[in-house]
Protein backbone atom coordinates (compact mmCIF):
# COMPACT_ATOMS: atom_id res chain seq x y z
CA UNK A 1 0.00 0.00 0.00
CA UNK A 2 1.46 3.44 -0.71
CA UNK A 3 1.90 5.77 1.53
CA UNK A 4 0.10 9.33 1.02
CA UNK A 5 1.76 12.52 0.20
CA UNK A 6 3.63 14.14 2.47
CA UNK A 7 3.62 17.71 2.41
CA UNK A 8 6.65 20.26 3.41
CA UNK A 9 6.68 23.54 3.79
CA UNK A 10 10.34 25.11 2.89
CA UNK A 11 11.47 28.08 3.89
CA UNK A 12 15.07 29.25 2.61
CA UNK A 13 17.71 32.32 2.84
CA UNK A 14 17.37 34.38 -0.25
CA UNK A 15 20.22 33.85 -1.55
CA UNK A 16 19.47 29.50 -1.22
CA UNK A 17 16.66 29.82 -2.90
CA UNK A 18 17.94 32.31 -5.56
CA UNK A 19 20.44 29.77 -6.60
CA UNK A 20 18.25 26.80 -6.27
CA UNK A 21 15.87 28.84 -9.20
CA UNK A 22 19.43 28.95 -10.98
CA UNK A 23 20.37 25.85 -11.08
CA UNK A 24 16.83 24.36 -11.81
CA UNK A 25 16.09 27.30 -14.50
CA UNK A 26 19.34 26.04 -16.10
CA UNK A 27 18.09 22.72 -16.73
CA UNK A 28 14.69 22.78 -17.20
CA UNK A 29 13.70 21.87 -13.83
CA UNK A 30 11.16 23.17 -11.48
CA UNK A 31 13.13 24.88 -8.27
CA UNK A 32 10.30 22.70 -6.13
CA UNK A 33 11.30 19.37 -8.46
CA UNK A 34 15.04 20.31 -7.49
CA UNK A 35 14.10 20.97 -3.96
CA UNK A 36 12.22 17.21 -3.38
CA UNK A 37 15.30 15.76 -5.49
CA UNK A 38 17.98 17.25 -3.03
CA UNK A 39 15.79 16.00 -0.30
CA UNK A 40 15.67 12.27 -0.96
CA UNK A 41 19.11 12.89 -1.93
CA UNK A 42 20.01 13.92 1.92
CA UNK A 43 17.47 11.21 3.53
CA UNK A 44 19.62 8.29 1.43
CA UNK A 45 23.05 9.67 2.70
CA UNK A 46 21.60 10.09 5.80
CA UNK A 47 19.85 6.83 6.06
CA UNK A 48 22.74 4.96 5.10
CA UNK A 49 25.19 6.93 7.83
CA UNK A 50 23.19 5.61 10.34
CA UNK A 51 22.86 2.44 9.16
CA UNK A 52 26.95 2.13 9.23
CA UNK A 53 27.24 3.57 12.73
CA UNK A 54 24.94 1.09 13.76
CA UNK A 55 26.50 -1.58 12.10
CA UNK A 56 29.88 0.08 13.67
CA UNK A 57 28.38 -0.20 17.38
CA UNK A 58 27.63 -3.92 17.21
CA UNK A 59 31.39 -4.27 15.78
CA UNK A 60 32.47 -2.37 18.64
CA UNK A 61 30.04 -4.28 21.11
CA UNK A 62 31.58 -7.92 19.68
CA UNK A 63 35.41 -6.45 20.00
CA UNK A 64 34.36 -5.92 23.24
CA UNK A 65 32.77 -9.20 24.05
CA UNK A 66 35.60 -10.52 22.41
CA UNK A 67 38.58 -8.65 24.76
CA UNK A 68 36.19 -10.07 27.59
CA UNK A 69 36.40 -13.54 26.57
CA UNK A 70 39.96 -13.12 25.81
CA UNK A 71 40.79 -11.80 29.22
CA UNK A 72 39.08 -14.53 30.66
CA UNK A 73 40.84 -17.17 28.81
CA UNK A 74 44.13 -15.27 29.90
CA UNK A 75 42.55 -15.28 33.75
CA UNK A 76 41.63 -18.77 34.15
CA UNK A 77 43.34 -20.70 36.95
CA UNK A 78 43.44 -23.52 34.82
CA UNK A 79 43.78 -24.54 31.64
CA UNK A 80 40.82 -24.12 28.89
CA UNK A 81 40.47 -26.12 25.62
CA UNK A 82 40.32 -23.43 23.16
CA UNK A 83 38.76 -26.28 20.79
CA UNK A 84 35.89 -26.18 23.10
CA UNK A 85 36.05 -22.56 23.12
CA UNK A 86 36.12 -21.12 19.73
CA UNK A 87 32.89 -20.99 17.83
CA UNK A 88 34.22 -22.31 14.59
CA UNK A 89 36.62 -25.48 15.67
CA UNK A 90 39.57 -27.14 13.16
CA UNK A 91 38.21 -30.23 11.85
CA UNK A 92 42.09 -31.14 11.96
């Protein structure tokens, strides 16, 4: 199902929106057809920094775990079987 319109109002410097009527004029566009392009434009960039610092948190959150374990390991009292430890074990 699509979503309905959404509707924006924009309100710019006058010298932004003199060269956004510029740069549309030049080509042929509409300054509001511009406007909506630079718009998704920003949400994609934007969407897609998020995504990557998420995606950089969980790294950080398993480097973490990970210098946990390892400290552990290093801890112990006695020895561990790293074979048992390690989630992907040598079939060797």
């Amino acid at each position: 199902m699509a979503s309905p319109p959404f509707s924006l109002t924009l309100s710019l410097p006058p010298e932004v929106a003199a060269a956004l009527s510029a740069a549309a004029s030049q080509r042929g566009w509409t300054p509001e057809s511009l406007a909506a392009d630079c718009i998704a434009q920003s949400l994609e960039v934007a969407t897609r920094h998020r995504v990557a610092l998420e995606r950089i948190d969980k790294v950080d959150a398993a480097l973490l775990e990970l210098a946990k374990a390892v400290s552990a390991v290093e801890e112990a009292s006695t020895p561990i079987e790293l074979s048992e430890f390690c989630r992907y074990r040598h079939g060797g």
